[in-house]
N, C-alpha and C. Protein backbone atom coordinates (compact mmCIF):
# COMPACT_ATOMS: atom_id res chain seq x y z
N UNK A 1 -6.78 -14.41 -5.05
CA UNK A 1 -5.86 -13.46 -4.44
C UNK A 1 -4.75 -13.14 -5.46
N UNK A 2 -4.69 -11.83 -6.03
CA UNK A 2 -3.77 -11.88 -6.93
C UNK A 2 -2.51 -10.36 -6.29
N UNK A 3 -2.57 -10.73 -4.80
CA UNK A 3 -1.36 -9.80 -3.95
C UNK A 3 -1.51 -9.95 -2.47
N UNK A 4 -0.05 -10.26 -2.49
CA UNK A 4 0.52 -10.79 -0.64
C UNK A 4 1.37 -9.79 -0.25
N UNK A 5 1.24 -9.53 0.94
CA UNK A 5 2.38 -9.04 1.93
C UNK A 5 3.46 -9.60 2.78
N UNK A 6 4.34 -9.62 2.75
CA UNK A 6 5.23 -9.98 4.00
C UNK A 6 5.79 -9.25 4.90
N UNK A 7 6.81 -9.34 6.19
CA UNK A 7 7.03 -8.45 6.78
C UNK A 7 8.06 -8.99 7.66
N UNK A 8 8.92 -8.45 8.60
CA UNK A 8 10.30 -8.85 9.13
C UNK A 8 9.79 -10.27 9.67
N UNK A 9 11.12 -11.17 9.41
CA UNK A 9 10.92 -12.40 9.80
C UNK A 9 11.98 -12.53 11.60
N UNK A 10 11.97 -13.88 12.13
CA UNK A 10 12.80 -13.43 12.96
C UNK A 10 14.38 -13.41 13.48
N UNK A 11 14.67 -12.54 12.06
CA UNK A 11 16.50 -12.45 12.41
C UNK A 11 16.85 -11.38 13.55
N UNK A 12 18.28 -10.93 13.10
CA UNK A 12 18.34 -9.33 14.41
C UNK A 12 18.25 -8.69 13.20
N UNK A 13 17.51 -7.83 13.68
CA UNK A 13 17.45 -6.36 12.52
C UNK A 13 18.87 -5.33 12.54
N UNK A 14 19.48 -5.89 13.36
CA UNK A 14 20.53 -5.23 13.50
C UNK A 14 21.94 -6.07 12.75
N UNK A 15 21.63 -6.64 12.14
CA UNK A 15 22.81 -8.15 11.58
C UNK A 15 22.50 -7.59 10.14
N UNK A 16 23.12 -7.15 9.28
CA UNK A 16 22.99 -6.69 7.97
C UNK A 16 22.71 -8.20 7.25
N UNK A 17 23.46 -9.33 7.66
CA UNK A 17 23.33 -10.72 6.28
C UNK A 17 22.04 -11.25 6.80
N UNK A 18 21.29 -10.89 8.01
CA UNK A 18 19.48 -11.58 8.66
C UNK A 18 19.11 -10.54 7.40
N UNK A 19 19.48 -9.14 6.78
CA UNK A 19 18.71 -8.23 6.12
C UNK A 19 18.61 -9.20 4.53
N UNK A 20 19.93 -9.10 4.28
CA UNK A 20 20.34 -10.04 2.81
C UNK A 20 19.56 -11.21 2.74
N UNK A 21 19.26 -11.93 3.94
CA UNK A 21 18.53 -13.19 3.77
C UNK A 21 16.74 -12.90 3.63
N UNK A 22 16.58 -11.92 4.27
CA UNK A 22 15.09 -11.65 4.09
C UNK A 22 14.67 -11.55 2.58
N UNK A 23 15.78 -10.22 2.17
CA UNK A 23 15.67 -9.75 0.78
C UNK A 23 15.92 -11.18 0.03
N UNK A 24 16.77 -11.93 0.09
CA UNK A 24 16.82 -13.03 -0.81
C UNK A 24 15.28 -13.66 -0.95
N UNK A 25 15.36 -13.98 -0.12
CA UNK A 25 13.79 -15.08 0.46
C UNK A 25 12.77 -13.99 -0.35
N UNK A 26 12.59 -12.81 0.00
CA UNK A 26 11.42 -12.25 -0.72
C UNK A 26 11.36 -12.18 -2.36
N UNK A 27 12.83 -11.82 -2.49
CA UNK A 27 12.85 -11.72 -3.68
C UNK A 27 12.81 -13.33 -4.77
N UNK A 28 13.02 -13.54 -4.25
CA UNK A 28 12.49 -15.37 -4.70
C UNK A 28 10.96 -15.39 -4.92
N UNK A 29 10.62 -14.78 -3.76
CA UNK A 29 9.07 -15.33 -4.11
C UNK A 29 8.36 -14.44 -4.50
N UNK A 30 8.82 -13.02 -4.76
CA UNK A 30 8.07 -12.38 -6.14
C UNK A 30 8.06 -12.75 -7.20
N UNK A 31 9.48 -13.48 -7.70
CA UNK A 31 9.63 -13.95 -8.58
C UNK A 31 8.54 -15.02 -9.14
N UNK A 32 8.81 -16.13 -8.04
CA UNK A 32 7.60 -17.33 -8.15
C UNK A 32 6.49 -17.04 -8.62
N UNK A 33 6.04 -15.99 -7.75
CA UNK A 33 4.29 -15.55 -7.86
C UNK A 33 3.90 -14.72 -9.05
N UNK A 34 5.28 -14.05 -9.26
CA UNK A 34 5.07 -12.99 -10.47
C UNK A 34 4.32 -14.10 -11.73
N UNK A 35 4.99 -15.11 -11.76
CA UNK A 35 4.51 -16.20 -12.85
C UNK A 35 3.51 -16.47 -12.67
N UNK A 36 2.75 -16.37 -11.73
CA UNK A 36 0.86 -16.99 -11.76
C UNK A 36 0.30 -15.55 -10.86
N UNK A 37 1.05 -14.50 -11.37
CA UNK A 37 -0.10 -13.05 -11.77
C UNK A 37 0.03 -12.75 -9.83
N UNK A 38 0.96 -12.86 -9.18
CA UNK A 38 0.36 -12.50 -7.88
C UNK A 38 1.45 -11.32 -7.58
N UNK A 39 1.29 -10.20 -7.42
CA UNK A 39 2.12 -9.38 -6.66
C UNK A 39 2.25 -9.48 -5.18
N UNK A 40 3.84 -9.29 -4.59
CA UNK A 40 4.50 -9.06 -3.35
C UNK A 40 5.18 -7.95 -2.99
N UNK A 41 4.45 -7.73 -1.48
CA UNK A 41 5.14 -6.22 -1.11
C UNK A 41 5.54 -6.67 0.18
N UNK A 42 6.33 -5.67 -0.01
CA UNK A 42 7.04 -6.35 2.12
C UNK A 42 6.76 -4.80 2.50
N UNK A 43 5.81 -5.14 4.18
CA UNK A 43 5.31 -4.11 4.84
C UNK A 43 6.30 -4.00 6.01
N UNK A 44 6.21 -2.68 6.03
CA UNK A 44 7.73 -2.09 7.48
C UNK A 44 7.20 -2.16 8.50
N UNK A 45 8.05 -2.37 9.77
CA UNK A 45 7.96 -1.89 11.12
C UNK A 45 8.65 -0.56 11.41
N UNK A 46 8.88 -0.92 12.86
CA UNK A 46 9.88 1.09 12.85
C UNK A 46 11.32 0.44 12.71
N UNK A 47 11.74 -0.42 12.80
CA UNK A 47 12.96 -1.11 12.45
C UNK A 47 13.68 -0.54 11.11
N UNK A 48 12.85 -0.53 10.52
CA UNK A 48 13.62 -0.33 9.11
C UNK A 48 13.22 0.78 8.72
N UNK A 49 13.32 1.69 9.78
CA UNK A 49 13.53 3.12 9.94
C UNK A 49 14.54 3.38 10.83
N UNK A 50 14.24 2.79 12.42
CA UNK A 50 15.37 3.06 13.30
C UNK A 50 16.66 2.67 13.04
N UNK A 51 16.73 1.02 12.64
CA UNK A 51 18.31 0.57 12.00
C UNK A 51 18.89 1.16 11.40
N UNK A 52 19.61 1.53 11.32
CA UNK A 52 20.58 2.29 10.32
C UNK A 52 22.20 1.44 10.01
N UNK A 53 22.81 1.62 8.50
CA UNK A 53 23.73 1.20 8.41
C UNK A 53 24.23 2.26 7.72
N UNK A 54 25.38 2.28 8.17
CA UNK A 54 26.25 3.73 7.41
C UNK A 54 25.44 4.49 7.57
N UNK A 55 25.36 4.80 8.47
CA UNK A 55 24.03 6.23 8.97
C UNK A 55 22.90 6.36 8.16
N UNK A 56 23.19 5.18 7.50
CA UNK A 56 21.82 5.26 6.39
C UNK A 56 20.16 4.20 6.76
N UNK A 57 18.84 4.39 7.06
CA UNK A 57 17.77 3.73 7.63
C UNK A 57 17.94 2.40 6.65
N UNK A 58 17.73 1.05 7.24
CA UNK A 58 17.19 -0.11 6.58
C UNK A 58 16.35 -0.20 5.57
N UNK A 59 15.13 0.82 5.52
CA UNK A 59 14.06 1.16 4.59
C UNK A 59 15.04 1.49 3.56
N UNK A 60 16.12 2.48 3.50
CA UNK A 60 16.58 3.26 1.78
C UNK A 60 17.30 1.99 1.44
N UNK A 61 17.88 1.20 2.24
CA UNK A 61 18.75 0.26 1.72
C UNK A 61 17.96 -0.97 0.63
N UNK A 62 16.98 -1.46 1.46
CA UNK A 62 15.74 -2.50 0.90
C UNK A 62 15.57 -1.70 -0.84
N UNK A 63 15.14 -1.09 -0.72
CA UNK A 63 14.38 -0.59 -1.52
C UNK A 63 14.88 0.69 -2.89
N UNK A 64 16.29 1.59 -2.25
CA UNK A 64 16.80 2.25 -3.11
C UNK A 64 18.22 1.62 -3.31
N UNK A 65 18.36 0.96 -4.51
CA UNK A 65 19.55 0.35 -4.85
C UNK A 65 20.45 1.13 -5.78
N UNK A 66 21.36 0.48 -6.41
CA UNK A 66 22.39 1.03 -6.92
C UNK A 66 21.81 2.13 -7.95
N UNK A 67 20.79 2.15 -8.64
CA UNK A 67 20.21 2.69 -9.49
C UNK A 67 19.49 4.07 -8.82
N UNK A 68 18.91 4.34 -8.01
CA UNK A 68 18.77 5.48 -7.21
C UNK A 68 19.80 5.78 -6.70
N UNK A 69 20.45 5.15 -5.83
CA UNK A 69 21.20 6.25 -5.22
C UNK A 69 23.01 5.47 -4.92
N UNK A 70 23.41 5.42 -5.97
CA UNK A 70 24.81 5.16 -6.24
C UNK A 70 25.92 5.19 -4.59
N UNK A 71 25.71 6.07 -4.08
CA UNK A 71 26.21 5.83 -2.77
C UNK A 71 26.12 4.39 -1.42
N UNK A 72 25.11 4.11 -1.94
CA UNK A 72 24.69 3.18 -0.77
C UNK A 72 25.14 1.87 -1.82
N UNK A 73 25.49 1.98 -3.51
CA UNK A 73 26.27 0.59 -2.99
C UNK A 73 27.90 0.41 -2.51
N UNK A 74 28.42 1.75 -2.08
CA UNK A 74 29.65 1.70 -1.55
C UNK A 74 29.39 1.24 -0.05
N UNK A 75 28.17 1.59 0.43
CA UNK A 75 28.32 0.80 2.12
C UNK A 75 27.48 -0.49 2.09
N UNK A 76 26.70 -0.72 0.87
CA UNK A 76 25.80 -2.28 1.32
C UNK A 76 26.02 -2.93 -0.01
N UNK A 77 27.24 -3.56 0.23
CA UNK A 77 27.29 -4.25 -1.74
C UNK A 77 26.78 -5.07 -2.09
N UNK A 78 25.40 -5.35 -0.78
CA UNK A 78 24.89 -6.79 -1.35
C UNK A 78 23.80 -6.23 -2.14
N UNK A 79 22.70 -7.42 -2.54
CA UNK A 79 21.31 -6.98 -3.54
C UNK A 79 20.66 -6.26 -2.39
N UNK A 80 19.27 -5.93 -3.26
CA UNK A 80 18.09 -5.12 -2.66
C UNK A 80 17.27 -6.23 -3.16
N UNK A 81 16.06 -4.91 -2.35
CA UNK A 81 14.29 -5.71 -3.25
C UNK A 81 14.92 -5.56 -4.78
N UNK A 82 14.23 -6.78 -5.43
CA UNK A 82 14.10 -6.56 -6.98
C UNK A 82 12.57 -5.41 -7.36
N UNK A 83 12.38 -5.18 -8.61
CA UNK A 83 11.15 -4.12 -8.91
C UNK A 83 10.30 -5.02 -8.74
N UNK A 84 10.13 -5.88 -8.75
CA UNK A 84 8.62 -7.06 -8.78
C UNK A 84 8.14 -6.82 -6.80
N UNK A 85 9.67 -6.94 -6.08
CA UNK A 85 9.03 -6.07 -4.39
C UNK A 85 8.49 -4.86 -4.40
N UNK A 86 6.88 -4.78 -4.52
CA UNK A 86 6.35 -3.49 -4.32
C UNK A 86 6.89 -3.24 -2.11
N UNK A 87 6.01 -2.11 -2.02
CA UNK A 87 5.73 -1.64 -0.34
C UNK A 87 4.69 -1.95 0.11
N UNK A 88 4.09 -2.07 1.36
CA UNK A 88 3.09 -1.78 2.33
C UNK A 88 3.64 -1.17 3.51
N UNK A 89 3.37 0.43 2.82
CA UNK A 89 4.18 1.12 3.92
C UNK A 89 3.12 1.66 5.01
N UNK A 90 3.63 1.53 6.03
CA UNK A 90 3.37 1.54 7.47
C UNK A 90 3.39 2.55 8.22
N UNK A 91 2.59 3.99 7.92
CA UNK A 91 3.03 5.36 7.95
C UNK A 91 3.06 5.38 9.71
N UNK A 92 2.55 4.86 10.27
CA UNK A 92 2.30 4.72 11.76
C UNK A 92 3.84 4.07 12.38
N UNK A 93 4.52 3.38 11.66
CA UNK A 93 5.75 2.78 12.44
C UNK A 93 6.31 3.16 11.43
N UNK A 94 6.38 4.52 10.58
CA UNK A 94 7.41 4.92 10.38
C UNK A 94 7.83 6.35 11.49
N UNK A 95 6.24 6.67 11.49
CA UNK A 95 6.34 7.88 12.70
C UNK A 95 7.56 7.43 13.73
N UNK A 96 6.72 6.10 14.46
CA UNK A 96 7.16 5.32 15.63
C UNK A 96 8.78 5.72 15.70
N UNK A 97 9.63 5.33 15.03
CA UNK A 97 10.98 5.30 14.70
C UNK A 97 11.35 6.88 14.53
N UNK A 98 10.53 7.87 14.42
CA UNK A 98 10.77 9.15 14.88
C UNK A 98 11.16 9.82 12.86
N UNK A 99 10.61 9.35 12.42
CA UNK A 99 10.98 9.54 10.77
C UNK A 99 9.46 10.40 10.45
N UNK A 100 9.48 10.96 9.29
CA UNK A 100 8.56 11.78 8.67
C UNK A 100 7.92 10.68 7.67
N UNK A 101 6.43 9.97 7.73
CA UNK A 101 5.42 9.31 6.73
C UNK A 101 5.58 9.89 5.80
N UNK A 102 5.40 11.07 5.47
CA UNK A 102 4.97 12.10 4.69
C UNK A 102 6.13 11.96 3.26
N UNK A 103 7.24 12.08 3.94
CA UNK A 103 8.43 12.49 3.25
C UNK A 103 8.99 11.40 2.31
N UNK A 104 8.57 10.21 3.43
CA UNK A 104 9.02 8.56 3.01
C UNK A 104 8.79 8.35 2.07
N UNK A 105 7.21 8.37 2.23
CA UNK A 105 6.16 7.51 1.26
C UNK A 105 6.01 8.45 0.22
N UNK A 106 6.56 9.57 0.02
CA UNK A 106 6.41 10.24 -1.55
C UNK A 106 7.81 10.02 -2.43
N UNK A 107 8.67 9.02 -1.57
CA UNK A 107 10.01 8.61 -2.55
C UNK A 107 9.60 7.55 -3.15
N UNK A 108 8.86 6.40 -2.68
CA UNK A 108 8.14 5.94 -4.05
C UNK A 108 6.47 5.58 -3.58
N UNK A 109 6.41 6.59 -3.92
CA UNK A 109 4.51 6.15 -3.51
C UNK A 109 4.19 5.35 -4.65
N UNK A 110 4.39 5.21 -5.52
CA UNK A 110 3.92 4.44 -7.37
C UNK A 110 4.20 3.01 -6.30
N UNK A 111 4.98 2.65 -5.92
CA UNK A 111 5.05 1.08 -5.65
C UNK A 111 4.31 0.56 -4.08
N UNK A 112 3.10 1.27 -4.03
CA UNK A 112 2.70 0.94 -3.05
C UNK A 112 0.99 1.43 -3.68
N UNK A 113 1.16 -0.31 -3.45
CA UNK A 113 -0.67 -0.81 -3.77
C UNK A 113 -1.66 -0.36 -2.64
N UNK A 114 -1.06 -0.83 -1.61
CA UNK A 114 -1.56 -0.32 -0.31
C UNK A 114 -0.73 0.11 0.67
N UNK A 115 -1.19 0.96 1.46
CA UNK A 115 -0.57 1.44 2.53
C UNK A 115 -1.85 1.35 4.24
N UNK A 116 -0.88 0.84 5.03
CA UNK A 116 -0.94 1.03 6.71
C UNK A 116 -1.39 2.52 6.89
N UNK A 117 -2.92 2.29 7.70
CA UNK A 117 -3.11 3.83 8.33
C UNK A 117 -4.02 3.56 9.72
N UNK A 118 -3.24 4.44 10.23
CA UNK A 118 -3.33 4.18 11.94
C UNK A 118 -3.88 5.57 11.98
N UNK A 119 -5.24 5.89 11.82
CA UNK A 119 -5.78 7.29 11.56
C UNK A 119 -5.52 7.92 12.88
N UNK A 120 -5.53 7.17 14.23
CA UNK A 120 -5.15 8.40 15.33
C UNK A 120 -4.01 8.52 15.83
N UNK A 121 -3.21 8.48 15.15
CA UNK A 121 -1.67 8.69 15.05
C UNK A 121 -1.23 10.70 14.72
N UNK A 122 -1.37 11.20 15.53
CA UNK A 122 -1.16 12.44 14.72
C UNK A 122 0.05 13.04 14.40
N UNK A 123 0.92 12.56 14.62
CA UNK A 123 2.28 12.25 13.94
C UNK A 123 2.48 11.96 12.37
N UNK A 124 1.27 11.70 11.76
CA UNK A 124 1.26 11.72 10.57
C UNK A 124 -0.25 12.90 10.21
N UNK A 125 0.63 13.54 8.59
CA UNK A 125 0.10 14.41 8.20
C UNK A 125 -1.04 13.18 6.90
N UNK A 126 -2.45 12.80 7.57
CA UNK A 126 -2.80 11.96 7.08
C UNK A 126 -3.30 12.55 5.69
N UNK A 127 -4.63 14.24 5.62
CA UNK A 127 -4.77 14.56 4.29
C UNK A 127 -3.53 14.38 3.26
N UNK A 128 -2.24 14.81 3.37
CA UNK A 128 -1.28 14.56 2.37
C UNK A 128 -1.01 13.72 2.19
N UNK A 129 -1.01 12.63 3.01
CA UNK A 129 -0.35 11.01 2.82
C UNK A 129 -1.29 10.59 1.68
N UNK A 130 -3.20 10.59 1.90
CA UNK A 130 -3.63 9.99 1.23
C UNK A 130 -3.91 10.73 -0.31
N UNK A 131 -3.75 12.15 -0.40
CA UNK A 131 -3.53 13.08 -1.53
C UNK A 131 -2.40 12.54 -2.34
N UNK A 132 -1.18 12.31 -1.75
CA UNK A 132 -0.02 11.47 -2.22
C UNK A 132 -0.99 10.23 -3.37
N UNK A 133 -1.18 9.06 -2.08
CA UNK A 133 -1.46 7.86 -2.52
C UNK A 133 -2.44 8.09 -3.47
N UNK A 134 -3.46 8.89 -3.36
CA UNK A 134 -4.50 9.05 -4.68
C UNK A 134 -3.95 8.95 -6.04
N UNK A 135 -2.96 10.64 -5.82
CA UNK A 135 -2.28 10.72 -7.21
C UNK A 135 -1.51 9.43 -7.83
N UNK A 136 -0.62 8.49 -6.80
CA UNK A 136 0.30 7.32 -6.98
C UNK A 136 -0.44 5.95 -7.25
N UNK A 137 -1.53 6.06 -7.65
CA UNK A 137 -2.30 4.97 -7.66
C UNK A 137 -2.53 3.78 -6.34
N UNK A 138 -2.48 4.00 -5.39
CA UNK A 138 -2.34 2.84 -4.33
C UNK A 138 -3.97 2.82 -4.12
N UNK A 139 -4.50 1.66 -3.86
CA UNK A 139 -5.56 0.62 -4.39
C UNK A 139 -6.01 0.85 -2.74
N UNK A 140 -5.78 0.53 -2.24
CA UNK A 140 -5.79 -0.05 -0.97
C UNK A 140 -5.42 0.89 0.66
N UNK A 141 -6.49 1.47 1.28
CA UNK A 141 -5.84 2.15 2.68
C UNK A 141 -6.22 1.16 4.02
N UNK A 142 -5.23 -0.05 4.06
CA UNK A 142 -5.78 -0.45 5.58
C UNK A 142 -5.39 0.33 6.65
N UNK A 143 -7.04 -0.41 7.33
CA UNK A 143 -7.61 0.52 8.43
C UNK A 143 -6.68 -0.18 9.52
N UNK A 144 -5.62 0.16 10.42
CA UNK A 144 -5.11 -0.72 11.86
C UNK A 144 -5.20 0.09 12.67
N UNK A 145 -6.57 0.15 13.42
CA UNK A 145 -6.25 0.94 14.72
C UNK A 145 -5.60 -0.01 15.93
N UNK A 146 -5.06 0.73 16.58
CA UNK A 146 -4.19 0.53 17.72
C UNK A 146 -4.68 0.47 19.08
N UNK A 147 -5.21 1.39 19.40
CA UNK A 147 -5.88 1.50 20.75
C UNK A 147 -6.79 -0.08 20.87
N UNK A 148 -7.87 -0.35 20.08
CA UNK A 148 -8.36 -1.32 20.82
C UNK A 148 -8.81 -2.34 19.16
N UNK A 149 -8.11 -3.11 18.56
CA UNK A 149 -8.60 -3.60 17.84
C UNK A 149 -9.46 -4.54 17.62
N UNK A 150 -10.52 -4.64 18.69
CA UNK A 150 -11.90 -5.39 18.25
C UNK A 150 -12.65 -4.35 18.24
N UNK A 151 -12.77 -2.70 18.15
CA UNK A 151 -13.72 -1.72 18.24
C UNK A 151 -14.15 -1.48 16.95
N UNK A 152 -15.28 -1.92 16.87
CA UNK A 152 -15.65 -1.70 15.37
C UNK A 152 -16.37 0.04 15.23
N UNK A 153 -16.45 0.33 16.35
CA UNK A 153 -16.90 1.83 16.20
C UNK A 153 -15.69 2.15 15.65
N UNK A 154 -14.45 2.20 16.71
CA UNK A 154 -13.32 2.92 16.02
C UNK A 154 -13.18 2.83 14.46
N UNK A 155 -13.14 1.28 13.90
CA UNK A 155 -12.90 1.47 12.16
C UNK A 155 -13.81 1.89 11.88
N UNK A 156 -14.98 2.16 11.86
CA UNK A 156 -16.07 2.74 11.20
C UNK A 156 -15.47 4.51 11.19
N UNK A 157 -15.46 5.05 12.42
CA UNK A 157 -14.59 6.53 12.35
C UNK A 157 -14.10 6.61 11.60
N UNK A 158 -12.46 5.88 11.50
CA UNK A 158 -11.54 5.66 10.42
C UNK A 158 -12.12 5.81 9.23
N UNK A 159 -13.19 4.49 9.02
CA UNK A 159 -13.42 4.62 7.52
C UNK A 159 -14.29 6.02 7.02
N UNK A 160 -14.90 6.46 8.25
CA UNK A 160 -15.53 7.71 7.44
C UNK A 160 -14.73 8.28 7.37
N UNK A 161 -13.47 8.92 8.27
CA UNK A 161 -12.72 10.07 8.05
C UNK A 161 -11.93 9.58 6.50
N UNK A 162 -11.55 8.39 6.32
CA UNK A 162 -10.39 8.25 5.08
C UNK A 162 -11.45 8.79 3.92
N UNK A 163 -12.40 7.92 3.89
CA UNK A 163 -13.54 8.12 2.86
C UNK A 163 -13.89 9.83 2.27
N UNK A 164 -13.88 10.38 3.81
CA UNK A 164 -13.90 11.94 3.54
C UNK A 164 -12.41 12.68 2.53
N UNK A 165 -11.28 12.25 3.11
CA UNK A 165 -10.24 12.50 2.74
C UNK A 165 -10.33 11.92 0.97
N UNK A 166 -10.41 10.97 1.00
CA UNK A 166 -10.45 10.47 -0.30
C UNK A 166 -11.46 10.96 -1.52
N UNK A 167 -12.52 11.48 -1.02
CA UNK A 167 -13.73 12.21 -2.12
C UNK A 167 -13.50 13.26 -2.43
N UNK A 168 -12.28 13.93 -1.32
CA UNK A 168 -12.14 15.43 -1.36
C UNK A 168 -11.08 15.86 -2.90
């Protein structure tokens, strides 16, 4: 296995230092793993879309630090992900939280090996998402359907429709 995911642990998503402690903790153990070749991405819920601090979503905070976007370290002066935290972004619970997949995941599609696809979600514009991820190199489209996840008909659908999307 040379790449792990993680994902909200159980602080309040609403407590900015439960946020600082996640990011600490993750960022530790990219570090660790980075040394024996393993990449780490932390995958979203709609949380870190819906939360907001300084009117700003949990997702820009994690992930766009002082170096993108100079504003947000006047409202969050603590750290972020380091670059060794790739994404596993979650285009389905970013919908959820009432946010645009589309829009998200092309601010850094490059750091996302894989991405969450909930193909009957139509809230997401899925040909562009995975047109995105093609061009951005991401390795990886898991299949999570929702409706009934022991239906292996359903992932089979999925996988033909992505498969289609992807040859095109």
């Amino acid at each position: 296995c040379t790449h792990v995911s993680t994902a909200w642990f159980k602080g309040s998503a609403e407590n900015l230092g439960d946020w600082q402690l996640a990011v600490n903790v993750i960022n530790h153990a990219a570090e660790v793993c980075a040394r024996e070749g393993i990449t780490v991405a932390y995958h979203n819920h709609d949380q870190e879309f819906a939360v907001r601090f300084g009117g700003r979503p949990v997702w820009e905070w994690l992930f766009e630090g002082e170096g993108r976007n100079p504003e947000l370290a006047q409202v969050f002066p603590l750290s972020r992900f380091s670059s060794r935290v790739l994404q596993e972004f979650d285009a389905n619970w970013c919908a959820v939280a009432g946010e645009d997949p589309v829009a998200w995941f092309r601010r850094s599609a490059a750091r996302n090996p894989t991405i969450h696809v909930t193909v009957e979600d139509p809230r997401c514009d899925w040909p562009e998402l995975v047109r995105i991820a093609k061009g951005a190199g991401t390795r990886w489209l898991v299949v999570k359907p929702t409706r009934d996840p022991k239906t292996l008909d359903l992932i089979r659908k999925d996988h033909a429709y992505l498969k289609g999307l992807i040859e095109t």
